[in-house]
N, C-alpha and C. Protein backbone atom coordinates (compact mmCIF):
# COMPACT_ATOMS: atom_id res chain seq x y z
N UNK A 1 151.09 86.21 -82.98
CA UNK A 1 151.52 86.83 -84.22
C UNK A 1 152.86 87.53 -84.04
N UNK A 2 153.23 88.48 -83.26
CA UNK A 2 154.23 88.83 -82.72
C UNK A 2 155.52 87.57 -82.40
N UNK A 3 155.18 86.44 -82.12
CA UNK A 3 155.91 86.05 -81.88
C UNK A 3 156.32 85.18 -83.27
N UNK A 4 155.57 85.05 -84.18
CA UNK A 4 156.33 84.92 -85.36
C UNK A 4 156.78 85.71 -85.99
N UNK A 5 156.62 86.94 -85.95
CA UNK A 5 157.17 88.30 -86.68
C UNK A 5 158.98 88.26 -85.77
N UNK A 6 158.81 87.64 -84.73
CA UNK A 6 160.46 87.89 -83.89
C UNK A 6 161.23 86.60 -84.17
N UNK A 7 160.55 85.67 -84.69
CA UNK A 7 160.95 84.34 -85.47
C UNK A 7 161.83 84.32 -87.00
N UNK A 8 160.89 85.25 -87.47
CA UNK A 8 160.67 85.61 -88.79
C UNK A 8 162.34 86.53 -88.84
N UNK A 9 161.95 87.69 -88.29
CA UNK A 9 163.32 88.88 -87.86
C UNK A 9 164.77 88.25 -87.64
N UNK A 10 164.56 87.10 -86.51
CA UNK A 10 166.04 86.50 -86.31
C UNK A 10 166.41 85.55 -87.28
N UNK A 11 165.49 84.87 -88.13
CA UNK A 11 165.98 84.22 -88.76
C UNK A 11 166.59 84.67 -90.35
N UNK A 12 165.91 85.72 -90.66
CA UNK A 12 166.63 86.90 -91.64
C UNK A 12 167.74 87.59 -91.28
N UNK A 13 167.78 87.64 -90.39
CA UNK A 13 169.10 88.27 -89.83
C UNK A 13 170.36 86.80 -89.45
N UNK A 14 170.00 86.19 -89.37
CA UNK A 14 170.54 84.93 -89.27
C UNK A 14 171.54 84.67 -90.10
N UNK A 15 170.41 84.37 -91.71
CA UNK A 15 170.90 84.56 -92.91
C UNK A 15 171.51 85.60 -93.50
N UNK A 16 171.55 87.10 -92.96
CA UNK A 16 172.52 88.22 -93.17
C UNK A 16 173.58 87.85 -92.79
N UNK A 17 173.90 87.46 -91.68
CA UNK A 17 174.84 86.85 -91.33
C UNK A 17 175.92 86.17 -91.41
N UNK A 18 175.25 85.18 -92.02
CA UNK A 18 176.22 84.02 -92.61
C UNK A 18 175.94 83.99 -93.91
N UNK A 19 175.23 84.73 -94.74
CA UNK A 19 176.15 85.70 -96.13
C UNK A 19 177.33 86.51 -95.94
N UNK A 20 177.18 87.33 -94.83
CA UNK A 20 178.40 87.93 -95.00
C UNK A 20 179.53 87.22 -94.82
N UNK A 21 179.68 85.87 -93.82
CA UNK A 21 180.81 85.17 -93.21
C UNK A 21 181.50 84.28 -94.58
N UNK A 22 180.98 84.57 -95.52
CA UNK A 22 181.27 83.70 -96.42
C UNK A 22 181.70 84.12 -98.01
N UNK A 23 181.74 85.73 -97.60
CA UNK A 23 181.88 86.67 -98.92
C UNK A 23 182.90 86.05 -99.39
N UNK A 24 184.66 85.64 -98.47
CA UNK A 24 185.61 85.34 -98.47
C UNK A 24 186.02 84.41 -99.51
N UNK A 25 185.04 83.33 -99.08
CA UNK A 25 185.22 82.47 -100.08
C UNK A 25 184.89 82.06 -101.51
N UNK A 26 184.07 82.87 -101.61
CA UNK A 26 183.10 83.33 -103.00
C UNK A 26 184.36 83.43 -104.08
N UNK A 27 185.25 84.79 -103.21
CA UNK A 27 186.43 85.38 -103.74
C UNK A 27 187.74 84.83 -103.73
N UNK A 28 187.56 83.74 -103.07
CA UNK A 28 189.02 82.36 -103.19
C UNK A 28 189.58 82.50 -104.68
N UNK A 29 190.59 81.73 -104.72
CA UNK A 29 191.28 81.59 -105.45
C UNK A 29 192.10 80.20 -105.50
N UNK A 30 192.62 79.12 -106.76
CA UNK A 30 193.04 77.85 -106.06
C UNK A 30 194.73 77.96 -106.88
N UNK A 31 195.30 77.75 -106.18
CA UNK A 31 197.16 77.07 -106.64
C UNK A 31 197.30 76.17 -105.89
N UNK A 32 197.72 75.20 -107.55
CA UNK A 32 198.35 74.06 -106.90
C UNK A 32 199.92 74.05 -107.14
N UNK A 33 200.82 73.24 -106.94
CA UNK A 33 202.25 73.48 -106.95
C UNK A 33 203.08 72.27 -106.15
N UNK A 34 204.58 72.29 -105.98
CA UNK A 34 205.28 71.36 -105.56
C UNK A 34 205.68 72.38 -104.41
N UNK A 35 205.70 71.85 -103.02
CA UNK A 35 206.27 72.05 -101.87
C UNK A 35 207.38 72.14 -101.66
N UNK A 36 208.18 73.54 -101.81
CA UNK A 36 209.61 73.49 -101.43
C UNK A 36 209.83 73.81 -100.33
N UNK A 37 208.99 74.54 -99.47
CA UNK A 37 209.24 74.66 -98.27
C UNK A 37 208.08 74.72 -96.95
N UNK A 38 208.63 74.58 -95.81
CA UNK A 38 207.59 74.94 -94.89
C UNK A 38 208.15 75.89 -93.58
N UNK A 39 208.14 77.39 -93.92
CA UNK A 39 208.86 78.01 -92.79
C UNK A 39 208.29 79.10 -91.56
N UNK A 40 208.80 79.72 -90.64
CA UNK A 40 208.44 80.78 -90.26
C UNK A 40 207.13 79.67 -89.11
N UNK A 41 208.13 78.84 -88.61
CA UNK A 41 207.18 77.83 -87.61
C UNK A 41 206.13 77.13 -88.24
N UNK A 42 206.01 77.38 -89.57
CA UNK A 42 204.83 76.52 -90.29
C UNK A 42 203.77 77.41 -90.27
N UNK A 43 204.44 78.70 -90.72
CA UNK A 43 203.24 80.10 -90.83
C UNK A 43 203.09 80.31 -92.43
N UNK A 44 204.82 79.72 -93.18
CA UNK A 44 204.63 80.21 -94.60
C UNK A 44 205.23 78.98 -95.43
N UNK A 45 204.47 79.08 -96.45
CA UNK A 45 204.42 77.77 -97.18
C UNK A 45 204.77 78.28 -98.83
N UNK A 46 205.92 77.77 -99.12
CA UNK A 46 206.36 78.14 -100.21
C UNK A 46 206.51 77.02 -101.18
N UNK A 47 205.54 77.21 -102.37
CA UNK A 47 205.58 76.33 -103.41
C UNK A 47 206.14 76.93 -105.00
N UNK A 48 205.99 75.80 -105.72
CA UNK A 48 206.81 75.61 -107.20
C UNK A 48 205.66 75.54 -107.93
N UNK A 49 205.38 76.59 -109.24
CA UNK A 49 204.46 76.44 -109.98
C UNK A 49 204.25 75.63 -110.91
N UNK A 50 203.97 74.84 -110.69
CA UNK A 50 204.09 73.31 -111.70
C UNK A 50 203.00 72.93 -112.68
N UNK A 51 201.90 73.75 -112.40
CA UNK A 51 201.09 73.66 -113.49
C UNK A 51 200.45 75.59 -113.68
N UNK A 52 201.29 76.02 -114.35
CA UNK A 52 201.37 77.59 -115.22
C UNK A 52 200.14 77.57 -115.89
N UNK A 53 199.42 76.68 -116.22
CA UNK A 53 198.37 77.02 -117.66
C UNK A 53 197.23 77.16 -116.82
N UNK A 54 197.08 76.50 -115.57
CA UNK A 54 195.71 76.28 -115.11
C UNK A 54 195.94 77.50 -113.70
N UNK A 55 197.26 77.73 -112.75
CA UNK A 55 197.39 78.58 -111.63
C UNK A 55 197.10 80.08 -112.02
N UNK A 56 196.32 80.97 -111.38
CA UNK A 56 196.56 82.07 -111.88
C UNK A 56 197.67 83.18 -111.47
N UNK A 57 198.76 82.49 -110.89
CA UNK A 57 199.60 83.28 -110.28
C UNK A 57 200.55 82.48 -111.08
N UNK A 58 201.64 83.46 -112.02
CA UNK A 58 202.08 82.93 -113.28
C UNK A 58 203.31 83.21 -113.04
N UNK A 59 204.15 83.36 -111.88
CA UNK A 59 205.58 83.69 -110.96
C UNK A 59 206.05 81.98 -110.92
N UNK A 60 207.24 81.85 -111.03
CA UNK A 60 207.53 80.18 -111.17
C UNK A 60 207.54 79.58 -109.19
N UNK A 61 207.20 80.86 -108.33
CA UNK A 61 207.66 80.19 -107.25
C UNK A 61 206.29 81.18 -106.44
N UNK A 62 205.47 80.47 -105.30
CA UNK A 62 204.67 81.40 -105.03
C UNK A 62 204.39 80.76 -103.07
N UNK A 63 204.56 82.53 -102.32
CA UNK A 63 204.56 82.05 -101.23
C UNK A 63 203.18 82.66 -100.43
N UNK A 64 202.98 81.14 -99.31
CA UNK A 64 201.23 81.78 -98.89
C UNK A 64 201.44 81.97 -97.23
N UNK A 65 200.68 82.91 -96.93
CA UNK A 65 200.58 82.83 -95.16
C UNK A 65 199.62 81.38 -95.17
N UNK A 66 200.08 80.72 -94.05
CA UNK A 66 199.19 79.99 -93.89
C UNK A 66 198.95 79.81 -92.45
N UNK A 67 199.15 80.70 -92.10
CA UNK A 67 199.19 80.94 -90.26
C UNK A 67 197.38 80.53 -89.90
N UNK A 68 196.35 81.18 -90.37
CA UNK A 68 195.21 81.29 -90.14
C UNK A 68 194.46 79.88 -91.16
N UNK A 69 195.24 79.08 -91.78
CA UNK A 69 194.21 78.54 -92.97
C UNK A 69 193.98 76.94 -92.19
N UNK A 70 192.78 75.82 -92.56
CA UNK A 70 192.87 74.79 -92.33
C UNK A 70 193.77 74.35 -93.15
N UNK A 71 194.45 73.50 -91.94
CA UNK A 71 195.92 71.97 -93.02
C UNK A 71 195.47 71.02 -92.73
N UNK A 72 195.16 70.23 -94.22
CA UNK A 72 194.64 68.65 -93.86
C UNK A 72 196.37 68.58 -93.09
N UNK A 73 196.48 67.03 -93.98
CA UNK A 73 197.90 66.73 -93.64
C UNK A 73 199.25 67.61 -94.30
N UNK A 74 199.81 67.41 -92.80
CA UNK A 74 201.01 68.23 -93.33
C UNK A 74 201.87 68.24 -94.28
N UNK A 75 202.26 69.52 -95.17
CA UNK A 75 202.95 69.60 -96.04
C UNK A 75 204.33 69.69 -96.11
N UNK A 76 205.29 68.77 -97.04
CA UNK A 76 206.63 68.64 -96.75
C UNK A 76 207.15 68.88 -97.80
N UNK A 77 208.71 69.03 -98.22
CA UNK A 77 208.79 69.28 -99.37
C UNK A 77 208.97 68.30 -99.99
N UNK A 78 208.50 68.60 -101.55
CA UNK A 78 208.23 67.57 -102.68
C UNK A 78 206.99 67.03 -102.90
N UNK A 79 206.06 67.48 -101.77
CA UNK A 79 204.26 66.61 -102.11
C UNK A 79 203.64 67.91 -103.02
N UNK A 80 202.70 67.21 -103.60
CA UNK A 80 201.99 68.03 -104.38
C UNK A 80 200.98 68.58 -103.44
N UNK A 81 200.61 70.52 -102.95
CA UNK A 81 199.77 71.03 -102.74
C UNK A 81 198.74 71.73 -103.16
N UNK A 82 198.04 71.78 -103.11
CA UNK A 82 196.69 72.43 -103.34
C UNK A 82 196.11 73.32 -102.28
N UNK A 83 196.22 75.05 -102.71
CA UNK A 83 195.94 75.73 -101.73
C UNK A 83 194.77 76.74 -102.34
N UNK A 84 193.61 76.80 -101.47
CA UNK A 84 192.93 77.68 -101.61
C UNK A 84 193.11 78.78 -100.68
N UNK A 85 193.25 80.11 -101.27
CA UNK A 85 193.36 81.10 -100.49
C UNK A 85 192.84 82.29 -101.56
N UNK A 86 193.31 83.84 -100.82
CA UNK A 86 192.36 84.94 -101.17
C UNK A 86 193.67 86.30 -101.24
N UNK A 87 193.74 87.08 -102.27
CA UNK A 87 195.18 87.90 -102.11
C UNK A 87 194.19 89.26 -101.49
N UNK A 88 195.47 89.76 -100.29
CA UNK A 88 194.75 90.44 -99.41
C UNK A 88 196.51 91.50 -99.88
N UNK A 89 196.04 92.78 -100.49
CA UNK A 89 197.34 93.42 -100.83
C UNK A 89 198.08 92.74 -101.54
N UNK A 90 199.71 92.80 -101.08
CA UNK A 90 200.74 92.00 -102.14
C UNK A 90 200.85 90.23 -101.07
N UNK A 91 199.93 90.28 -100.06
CA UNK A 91 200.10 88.51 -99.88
C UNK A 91 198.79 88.19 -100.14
N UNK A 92 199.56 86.53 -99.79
CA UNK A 92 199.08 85.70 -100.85
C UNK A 92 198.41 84.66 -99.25
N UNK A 93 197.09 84.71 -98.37
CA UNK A 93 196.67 84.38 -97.31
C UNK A 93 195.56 83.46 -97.41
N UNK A 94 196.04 81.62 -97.47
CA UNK A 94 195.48 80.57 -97.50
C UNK A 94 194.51 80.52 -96.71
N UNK A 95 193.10 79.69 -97.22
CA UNK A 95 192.10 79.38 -96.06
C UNK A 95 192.27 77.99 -96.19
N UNK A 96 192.86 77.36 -97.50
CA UNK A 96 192.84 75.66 -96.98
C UNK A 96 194.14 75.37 -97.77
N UNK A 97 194.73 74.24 -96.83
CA UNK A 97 195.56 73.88 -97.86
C UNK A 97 195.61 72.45 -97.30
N UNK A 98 195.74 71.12 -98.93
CA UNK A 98 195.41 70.39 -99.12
C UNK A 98 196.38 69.77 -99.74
N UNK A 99 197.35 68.22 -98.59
CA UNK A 99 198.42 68.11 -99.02
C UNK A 99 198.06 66.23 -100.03
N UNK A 100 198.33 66.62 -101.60
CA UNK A 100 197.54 65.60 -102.34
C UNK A 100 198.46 64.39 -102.84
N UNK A 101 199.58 64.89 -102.43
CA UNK A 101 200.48 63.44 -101.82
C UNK A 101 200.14 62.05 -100.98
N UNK A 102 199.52 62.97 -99.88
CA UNK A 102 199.48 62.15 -98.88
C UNK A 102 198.32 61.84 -98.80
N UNK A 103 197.41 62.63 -99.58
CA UNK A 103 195.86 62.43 -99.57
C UNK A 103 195.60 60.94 -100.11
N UNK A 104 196.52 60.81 -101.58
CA UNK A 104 196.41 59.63 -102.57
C UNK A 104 197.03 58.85 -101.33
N UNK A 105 198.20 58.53 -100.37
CA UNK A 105 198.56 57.53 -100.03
C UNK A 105 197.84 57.07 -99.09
N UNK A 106 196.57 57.58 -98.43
CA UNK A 106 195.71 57.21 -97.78
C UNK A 106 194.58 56.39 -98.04
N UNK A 107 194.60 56.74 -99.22
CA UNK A 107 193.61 55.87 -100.45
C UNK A 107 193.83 54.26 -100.64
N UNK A 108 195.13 54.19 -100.25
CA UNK A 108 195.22 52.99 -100.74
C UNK A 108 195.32 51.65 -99.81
């Protein structure tokens, strides 16, 4: 009995766990945009707001850390990106970014 009660314990705590690891993303946020740049060793990724009605960041030019985020394929300028990330203060700190240029030319 005990030893399902210590079964029981780690596996609730388990799940505390990896609720918390995931608050982050709950609280994401998505911009998509045109790639004008890739700088700062490929830490900051600066895009063109190209679709205003649907981004909620309503600045015509918007820049993300992307030091810490997954990169499918790399972003260059002129592909269309798609970045999910989370505003931490006044930046703007990607967890994915998703280059949909190159995504479509893989498709084919």
């Amino acid at each position: 009995m005990t030893r399902k009660i210590s079964l029981l314990a780690m596996l609730v705590l388990a799940l505390a766990l990896a609720a918390g690891c995931t608050d982050g993303a709950r609280d994401s946020k998505v911009f998509q945009g045109v790639c004008l740049a890739v700088s700062d060793r490929g830490q900051t990724l600066k895009l063109t707001n190209h679709q205003p009605k649907l981004n909620l960041i309503k600045t015509p030019e918007a820049s993300f850390d992307i030091s810490k985020a997954k990169v499918g394929l790399t972003p260059e300028p002129g592909n269309v990106i798609r970045v999910s990330y989370l505003e931490k203060g006044d930046r703007l700190v990607a967890l994915k970014v998703m280059n949909i240029t190159k995504q479509d030319l893989r498709k084919k």
